[in-house]
PDB file of N, CA and C in Angstrom:
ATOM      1  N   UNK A   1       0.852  -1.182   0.000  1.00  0.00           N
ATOM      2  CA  UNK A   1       0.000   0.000   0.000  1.00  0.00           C
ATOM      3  C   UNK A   1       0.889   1.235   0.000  1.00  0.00           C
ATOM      4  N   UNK A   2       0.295   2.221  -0.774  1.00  0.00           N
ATOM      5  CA  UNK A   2       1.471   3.328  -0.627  1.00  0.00           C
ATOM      6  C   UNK A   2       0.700   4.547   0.245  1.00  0.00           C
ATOM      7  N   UNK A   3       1.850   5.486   0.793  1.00  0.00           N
ATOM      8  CA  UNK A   3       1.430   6.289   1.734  1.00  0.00           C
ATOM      9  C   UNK A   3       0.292   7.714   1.018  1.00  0.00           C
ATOM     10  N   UNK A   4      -0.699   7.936   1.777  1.00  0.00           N
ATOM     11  CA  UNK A   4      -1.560   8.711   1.431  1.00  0.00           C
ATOM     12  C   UNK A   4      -0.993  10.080   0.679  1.00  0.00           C
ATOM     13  N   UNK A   5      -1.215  10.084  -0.119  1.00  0.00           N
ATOM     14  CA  UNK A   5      -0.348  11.770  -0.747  1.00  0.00           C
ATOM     15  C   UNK A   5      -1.471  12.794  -0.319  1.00  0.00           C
ATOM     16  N   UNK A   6      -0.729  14.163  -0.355  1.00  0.00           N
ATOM     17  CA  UNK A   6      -1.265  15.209   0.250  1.00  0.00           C
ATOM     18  C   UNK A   6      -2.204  15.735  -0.909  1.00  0.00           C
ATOM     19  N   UNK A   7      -3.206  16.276  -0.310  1.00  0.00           N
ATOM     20  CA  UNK A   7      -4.150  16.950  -1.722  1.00  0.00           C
ATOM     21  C   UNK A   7      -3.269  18.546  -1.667  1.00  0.00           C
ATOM     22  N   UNK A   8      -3.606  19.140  -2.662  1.00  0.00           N
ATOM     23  CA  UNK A   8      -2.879  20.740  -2.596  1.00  0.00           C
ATOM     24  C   UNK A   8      -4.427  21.240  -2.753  1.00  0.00           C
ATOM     25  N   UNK A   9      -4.491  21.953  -2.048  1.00  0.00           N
ATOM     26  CA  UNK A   9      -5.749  22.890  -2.473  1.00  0.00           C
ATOM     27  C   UNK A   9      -5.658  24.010  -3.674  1.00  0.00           C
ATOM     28  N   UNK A  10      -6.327  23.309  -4.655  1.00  0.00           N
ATOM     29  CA  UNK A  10      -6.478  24.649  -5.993  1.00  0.00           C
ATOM     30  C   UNK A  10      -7.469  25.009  -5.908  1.00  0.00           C
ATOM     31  N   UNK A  11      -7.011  26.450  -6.376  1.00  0.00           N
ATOM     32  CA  UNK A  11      -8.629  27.020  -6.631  1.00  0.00           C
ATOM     33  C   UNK A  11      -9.417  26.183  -7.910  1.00  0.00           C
ATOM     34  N   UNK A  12     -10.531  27.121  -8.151  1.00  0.00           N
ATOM     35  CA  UNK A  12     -11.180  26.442  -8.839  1.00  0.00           C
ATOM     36  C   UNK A  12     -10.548  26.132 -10.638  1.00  0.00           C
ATOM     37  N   UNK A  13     -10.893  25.571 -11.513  1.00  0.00           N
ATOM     38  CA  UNK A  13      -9.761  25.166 -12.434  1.00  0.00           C
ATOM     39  C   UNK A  13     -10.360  26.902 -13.440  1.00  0.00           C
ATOM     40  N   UNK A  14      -9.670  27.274 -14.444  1.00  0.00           N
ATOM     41  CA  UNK A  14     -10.445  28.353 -15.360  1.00  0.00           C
ATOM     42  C   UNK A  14     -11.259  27.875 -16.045  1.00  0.00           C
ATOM     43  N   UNK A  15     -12.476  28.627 -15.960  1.00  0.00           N
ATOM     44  CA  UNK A  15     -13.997  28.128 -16.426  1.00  0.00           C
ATOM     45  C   UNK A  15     -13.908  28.245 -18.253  1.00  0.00           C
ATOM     46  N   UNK A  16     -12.598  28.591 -18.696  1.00  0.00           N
ATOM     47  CA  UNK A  16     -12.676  28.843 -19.730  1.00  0.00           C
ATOM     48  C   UNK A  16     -11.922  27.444 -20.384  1.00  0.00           C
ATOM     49  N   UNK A  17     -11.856  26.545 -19.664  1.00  0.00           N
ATOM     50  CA  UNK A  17     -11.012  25.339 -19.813  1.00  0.00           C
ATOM     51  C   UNK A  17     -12.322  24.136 -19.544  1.00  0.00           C
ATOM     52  N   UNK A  18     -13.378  24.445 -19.366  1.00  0.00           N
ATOM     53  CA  UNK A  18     -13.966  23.552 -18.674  1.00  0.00           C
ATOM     54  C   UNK A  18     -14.052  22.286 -19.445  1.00  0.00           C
ATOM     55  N   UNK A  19     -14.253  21.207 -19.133  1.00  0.00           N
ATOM     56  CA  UNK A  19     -14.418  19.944 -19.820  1.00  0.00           C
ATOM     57  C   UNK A  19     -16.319  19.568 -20.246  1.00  0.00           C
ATOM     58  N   UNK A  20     -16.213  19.279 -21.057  1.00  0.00           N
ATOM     59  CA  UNK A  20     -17.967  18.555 -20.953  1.00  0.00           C
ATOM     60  C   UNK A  20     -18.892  19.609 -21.584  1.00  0.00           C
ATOM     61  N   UNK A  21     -18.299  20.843 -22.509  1.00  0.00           N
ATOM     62  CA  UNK A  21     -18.776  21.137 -22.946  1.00  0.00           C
ATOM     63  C   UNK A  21     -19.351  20.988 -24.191  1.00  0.00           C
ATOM     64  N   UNK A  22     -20.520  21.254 -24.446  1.00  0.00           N
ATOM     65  CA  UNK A  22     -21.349  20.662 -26.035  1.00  0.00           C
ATOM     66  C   UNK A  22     -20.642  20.974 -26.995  1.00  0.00           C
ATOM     67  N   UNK A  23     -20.408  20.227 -28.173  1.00  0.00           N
ATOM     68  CA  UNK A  23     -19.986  21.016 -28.919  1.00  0.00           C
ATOM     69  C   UNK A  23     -21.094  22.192 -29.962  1.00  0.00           C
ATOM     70  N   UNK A  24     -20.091  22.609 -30.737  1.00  0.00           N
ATOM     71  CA  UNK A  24     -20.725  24.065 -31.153  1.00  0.00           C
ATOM     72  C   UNK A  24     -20.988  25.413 -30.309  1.00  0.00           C
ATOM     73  N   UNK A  25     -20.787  25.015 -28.941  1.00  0.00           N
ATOM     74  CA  UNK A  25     -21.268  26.299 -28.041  1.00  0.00           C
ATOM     75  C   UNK A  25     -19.659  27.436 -28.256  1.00  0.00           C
ATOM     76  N   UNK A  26     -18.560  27.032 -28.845  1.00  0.00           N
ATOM     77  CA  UNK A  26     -17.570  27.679 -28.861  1.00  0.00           C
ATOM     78  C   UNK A  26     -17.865  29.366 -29.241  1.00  0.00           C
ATOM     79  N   UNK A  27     -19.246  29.196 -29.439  1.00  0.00           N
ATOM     80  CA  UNK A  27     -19.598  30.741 -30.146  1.00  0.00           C
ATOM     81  C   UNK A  27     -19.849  31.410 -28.706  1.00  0.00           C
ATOM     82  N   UNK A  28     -20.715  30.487 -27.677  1.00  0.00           N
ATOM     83  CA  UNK A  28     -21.197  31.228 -26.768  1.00  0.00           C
ATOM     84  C   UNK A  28     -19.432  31.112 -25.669  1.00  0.00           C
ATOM     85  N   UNK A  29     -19.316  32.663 -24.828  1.00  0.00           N
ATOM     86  CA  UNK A  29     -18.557  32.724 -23.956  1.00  0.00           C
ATOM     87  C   UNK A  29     -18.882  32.413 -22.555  1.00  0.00           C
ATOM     88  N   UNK A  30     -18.121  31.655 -21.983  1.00  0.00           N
ATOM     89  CA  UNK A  30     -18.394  31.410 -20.424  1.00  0.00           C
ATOM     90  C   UNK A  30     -18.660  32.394 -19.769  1.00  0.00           C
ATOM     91  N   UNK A  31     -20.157  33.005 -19.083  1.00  0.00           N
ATOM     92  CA  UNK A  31     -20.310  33.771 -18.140  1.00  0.00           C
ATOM     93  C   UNK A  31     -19.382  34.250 -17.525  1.00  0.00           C
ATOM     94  N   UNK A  32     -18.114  33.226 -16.774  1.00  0.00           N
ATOM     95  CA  UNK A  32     -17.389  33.637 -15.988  1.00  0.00           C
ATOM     96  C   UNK A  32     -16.667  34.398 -15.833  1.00  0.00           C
ATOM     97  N   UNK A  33     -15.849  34.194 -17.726  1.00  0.00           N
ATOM     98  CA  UNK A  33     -14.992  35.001 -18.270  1.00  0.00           C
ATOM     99  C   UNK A  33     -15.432  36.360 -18.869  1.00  0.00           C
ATOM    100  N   UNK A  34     -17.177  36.310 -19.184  1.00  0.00           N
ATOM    101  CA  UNK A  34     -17.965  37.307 -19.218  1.00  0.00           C
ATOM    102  C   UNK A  34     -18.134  38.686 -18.154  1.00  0.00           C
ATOM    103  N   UNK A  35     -18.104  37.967 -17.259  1.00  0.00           N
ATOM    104  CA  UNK A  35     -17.836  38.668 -15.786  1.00  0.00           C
ATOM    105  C   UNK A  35     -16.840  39.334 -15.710  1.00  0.00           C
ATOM    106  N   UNK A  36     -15.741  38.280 -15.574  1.00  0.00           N
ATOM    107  CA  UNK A  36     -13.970  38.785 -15.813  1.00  0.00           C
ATOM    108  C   UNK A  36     -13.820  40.218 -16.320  1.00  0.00           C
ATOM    109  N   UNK A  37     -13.894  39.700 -17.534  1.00  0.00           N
ATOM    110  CA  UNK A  37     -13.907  41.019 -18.787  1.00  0.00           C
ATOM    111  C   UNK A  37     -14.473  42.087 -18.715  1.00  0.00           C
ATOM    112  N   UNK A  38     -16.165  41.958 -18.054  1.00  0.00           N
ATOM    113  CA  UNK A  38     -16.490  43.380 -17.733  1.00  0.00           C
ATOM    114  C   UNK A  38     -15.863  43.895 -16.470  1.00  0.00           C
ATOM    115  N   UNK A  39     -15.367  43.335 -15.379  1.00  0.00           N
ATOM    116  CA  UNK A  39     -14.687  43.822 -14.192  1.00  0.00           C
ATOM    117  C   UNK A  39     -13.779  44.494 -14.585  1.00  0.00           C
ATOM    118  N   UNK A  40     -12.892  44.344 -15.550  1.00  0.00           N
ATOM    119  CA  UNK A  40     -12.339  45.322 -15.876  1.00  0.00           C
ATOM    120  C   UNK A  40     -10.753  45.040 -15.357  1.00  0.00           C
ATOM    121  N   UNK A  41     -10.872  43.349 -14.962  1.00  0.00           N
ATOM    122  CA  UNK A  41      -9.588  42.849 -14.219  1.00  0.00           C
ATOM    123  C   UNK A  41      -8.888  41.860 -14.840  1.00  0.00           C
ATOM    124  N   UNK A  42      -9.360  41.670 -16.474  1.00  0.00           N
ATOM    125  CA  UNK A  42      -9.126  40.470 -17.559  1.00  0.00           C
ATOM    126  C   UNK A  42      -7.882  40.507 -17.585  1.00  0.00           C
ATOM    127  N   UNK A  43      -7.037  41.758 -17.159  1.00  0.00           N
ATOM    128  CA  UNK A  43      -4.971  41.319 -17.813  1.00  0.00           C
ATOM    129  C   UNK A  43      -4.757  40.651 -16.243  1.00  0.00           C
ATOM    130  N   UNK A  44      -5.391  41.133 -15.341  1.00  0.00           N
ATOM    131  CA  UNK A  44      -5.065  40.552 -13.732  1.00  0.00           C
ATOM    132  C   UNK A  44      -5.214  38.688 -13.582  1.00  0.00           C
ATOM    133  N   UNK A  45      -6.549  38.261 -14.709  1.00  0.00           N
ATOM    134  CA  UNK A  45      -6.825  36.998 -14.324  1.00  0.00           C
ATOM    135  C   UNK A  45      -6.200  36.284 -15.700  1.00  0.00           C
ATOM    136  N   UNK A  46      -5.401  37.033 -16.486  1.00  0.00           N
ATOM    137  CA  UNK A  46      -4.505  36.120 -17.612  1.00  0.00           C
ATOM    138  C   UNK A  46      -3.097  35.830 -17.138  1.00  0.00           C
ATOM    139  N   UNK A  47      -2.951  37.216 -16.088  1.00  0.00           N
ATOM    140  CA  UNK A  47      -1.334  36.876 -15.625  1.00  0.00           C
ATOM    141  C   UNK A  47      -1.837  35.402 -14.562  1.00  0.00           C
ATOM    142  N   UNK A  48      -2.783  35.671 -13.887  1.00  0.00           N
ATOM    143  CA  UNK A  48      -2.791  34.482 -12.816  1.00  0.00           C
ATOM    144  C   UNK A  48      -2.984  33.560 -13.350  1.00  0.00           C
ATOM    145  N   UNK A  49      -3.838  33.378 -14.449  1.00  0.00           N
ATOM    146  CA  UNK A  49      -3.488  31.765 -14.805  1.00  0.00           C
ATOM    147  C   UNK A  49      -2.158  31.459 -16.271  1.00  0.00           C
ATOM    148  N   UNK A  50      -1.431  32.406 -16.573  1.00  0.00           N
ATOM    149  CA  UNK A  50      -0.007  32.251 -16.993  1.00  0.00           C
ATOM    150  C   UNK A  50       0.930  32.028 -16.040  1.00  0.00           C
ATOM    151  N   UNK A  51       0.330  32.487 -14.851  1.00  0.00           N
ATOM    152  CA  UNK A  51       1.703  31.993 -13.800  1.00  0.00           C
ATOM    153  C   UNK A  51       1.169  30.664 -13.458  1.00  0.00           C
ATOM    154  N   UNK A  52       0.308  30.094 -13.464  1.00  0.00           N
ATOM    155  CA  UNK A  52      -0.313  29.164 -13.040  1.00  0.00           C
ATOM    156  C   UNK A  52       0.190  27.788 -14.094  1.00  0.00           C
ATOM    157  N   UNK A  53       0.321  28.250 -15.364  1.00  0.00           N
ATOM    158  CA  UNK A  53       0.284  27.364 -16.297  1.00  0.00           C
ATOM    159  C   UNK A  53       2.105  27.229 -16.600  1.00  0.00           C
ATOM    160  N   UNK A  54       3.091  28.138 -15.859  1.00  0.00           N
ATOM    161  CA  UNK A  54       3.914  28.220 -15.933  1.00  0.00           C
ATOM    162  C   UNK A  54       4.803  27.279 -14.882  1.00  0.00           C
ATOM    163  N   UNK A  55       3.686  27.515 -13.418  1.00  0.00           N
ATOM    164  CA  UNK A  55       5.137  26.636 -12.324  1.00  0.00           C
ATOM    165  C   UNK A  55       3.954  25.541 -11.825  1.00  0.00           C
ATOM    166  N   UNK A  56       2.896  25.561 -12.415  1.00  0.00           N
ATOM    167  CA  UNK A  56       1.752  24.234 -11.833  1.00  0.00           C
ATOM    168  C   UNK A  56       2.017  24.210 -10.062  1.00  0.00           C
ATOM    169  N   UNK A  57       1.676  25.420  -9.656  1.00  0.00           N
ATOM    170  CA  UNK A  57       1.647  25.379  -8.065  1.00  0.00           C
ATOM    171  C   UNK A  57       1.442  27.086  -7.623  1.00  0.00           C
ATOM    172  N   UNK A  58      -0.262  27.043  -7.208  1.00  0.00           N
ATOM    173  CA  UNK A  58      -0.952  28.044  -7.041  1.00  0.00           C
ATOM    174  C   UNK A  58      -0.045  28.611  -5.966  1.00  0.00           C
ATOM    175  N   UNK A  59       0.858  28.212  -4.812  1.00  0.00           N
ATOM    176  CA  UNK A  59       1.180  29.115  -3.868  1.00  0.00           C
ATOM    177  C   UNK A  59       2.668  30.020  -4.842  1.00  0.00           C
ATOM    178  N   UNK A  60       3.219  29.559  -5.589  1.00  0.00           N
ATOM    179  CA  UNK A  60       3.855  30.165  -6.453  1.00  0.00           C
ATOM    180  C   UNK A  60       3.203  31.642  -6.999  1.00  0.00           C
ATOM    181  N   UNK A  61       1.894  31.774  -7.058  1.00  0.00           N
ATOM    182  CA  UNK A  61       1.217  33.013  -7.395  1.00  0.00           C
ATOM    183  C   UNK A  61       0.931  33.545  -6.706  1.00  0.00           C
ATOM    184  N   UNK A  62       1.033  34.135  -5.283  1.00  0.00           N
ATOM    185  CA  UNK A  62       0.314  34.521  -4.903  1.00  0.00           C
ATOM    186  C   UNK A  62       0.488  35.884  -4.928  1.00  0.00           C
ATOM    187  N   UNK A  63       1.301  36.704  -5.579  1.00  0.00           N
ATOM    188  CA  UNK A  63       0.909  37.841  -5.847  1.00  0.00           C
ATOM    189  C   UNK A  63       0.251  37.952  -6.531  1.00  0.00           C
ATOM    190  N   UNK A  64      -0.330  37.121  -7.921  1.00  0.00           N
ATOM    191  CA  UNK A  64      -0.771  37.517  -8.853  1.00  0.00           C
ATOM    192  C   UNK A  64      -2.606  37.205  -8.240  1.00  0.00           C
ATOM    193  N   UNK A  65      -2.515  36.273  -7.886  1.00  0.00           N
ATOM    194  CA  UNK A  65      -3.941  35.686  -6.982  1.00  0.00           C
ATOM    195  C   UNK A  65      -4.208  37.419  -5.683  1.00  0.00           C
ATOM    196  N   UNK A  66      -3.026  38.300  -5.578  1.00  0.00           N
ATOM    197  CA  UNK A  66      -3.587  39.062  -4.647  1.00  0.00           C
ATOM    198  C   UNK A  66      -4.146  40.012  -5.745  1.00  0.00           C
ATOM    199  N   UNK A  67      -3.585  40.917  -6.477  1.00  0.00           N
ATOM    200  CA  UNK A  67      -3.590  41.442  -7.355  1.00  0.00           C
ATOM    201  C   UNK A  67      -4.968  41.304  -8.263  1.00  0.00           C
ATOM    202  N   UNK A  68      -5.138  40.168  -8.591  1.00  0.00           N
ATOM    203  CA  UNK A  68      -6.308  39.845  -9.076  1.00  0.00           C
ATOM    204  C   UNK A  68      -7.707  40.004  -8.241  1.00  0.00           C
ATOM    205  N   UNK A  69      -7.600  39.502  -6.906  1.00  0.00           N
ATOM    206  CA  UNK A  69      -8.624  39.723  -5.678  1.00  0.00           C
ATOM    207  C   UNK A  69      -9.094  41.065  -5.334  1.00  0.00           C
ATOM    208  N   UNK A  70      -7.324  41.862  -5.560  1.00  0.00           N
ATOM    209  CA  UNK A  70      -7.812  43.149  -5.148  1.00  0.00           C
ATOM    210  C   UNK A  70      -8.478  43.994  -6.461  1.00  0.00           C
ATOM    211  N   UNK A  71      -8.545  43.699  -7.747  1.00  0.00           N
ATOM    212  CA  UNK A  71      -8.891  44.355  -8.617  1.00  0.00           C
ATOM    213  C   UNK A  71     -10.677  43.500  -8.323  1.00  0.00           C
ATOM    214  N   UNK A  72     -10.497  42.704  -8.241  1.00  0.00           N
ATOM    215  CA  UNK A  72     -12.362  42.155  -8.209  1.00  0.00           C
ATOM    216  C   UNK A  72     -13.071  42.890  -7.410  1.00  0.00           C
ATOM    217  N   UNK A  73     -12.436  42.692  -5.937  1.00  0.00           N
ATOM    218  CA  UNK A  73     -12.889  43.503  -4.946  1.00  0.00           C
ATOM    219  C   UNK A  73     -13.657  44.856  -4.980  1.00  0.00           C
ATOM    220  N   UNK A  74     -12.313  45.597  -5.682  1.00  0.00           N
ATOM    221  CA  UNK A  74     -12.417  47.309  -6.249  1.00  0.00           C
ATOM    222  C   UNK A  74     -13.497  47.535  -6.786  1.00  0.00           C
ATOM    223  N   UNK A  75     -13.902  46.841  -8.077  1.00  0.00           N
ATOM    224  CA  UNK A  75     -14.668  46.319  -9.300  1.00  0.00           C
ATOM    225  C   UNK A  75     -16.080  46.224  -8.471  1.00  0.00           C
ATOM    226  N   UNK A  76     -16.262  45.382  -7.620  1.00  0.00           N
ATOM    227  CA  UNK A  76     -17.471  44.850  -7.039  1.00  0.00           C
ATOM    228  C   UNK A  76     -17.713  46.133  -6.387  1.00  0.00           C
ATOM    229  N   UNK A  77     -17.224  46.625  -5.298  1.00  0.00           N
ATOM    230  CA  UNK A  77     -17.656  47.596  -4.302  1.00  0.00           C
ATOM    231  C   UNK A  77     -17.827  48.909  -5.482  1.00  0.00           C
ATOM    232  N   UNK A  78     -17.478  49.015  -6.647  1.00  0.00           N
ATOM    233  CA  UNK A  78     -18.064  50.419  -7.113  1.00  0.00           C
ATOM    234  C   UNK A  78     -19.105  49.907  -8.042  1.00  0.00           C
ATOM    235  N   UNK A  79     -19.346  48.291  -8.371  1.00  0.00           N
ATOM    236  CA  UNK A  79     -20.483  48.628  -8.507  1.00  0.00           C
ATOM    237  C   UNK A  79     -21.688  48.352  -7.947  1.00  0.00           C
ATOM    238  N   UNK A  80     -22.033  47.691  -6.804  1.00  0.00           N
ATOM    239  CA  UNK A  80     -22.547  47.693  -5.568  1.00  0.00           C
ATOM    240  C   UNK A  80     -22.646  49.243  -5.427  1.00  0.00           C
ATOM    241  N   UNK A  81     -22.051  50.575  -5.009  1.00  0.00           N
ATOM    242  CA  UNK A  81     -21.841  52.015  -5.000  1.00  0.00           C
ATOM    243  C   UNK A  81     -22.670  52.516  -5.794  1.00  0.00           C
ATOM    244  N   UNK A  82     -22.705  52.004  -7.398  1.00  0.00           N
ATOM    245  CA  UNK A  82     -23.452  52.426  -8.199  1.00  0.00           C
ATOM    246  C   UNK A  82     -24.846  52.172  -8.248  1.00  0.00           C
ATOM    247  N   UNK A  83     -25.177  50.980  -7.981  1.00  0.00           N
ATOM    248  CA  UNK A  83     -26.539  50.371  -7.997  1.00  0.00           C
ATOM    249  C   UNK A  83     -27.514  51.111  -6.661  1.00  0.00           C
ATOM    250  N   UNK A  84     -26.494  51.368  -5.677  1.00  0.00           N
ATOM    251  CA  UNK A  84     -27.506  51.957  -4.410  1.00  0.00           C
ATOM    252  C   UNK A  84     -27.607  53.353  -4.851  1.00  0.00           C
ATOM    253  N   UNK A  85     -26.732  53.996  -5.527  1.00  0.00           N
ATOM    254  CA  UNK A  85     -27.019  55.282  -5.852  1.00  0.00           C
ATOM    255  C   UNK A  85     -28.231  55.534  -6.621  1.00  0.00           C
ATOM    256  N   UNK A  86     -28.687  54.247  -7.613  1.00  0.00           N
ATOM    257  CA  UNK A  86     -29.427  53.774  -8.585  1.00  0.00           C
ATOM    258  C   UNK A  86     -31.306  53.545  -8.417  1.00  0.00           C
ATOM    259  N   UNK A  87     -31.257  53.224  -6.960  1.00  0.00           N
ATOM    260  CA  UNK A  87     -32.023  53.046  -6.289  1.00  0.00           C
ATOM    261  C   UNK A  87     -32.741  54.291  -5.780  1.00  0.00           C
TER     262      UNK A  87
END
């Protein structure tokens, strides 16, 4: 029997990679990356998964994983800001 190996905790994999998708939908874009793009943080979440695809070990990024968090963050709270103003 061999000894239990450690899991690494990854985040979630890029939704733009996903497996099991139909074909022909290549026209439609993943929400996720839909999201991404309008946040306005799309060069933040290409460096994180180029560093990602570069040393295959998320704690290796973690500037780029901060960087990216903090641009979502930013992104979210002004427009949350906007919508109550909206109201």
């Amino acid at each position: 029997m061999s000894p239990p190996q450690q899991q690494q905790q990854q985040p979630p994999a890029d939704p733009s990679s996903r497996a099991g998708a139909a074909a022909g939908d290549d026209d439609e874009e993943d929400p996720f990356i839909t999201r991404i793009k309008n946040s306005g943080c799309f060069p933040q979440h290409e460096a994180l998964q180029d560093c990602y695809f570069d040393k295959k070990d998320w704690r290796a990024c973690k500037d780029e994983m901060k960087a990216f968090r903090a641009c979502f963050a930013k992104n979210n709270a002004a427009q949350q800001q906007q919508q109550q103003h909206h109201q």
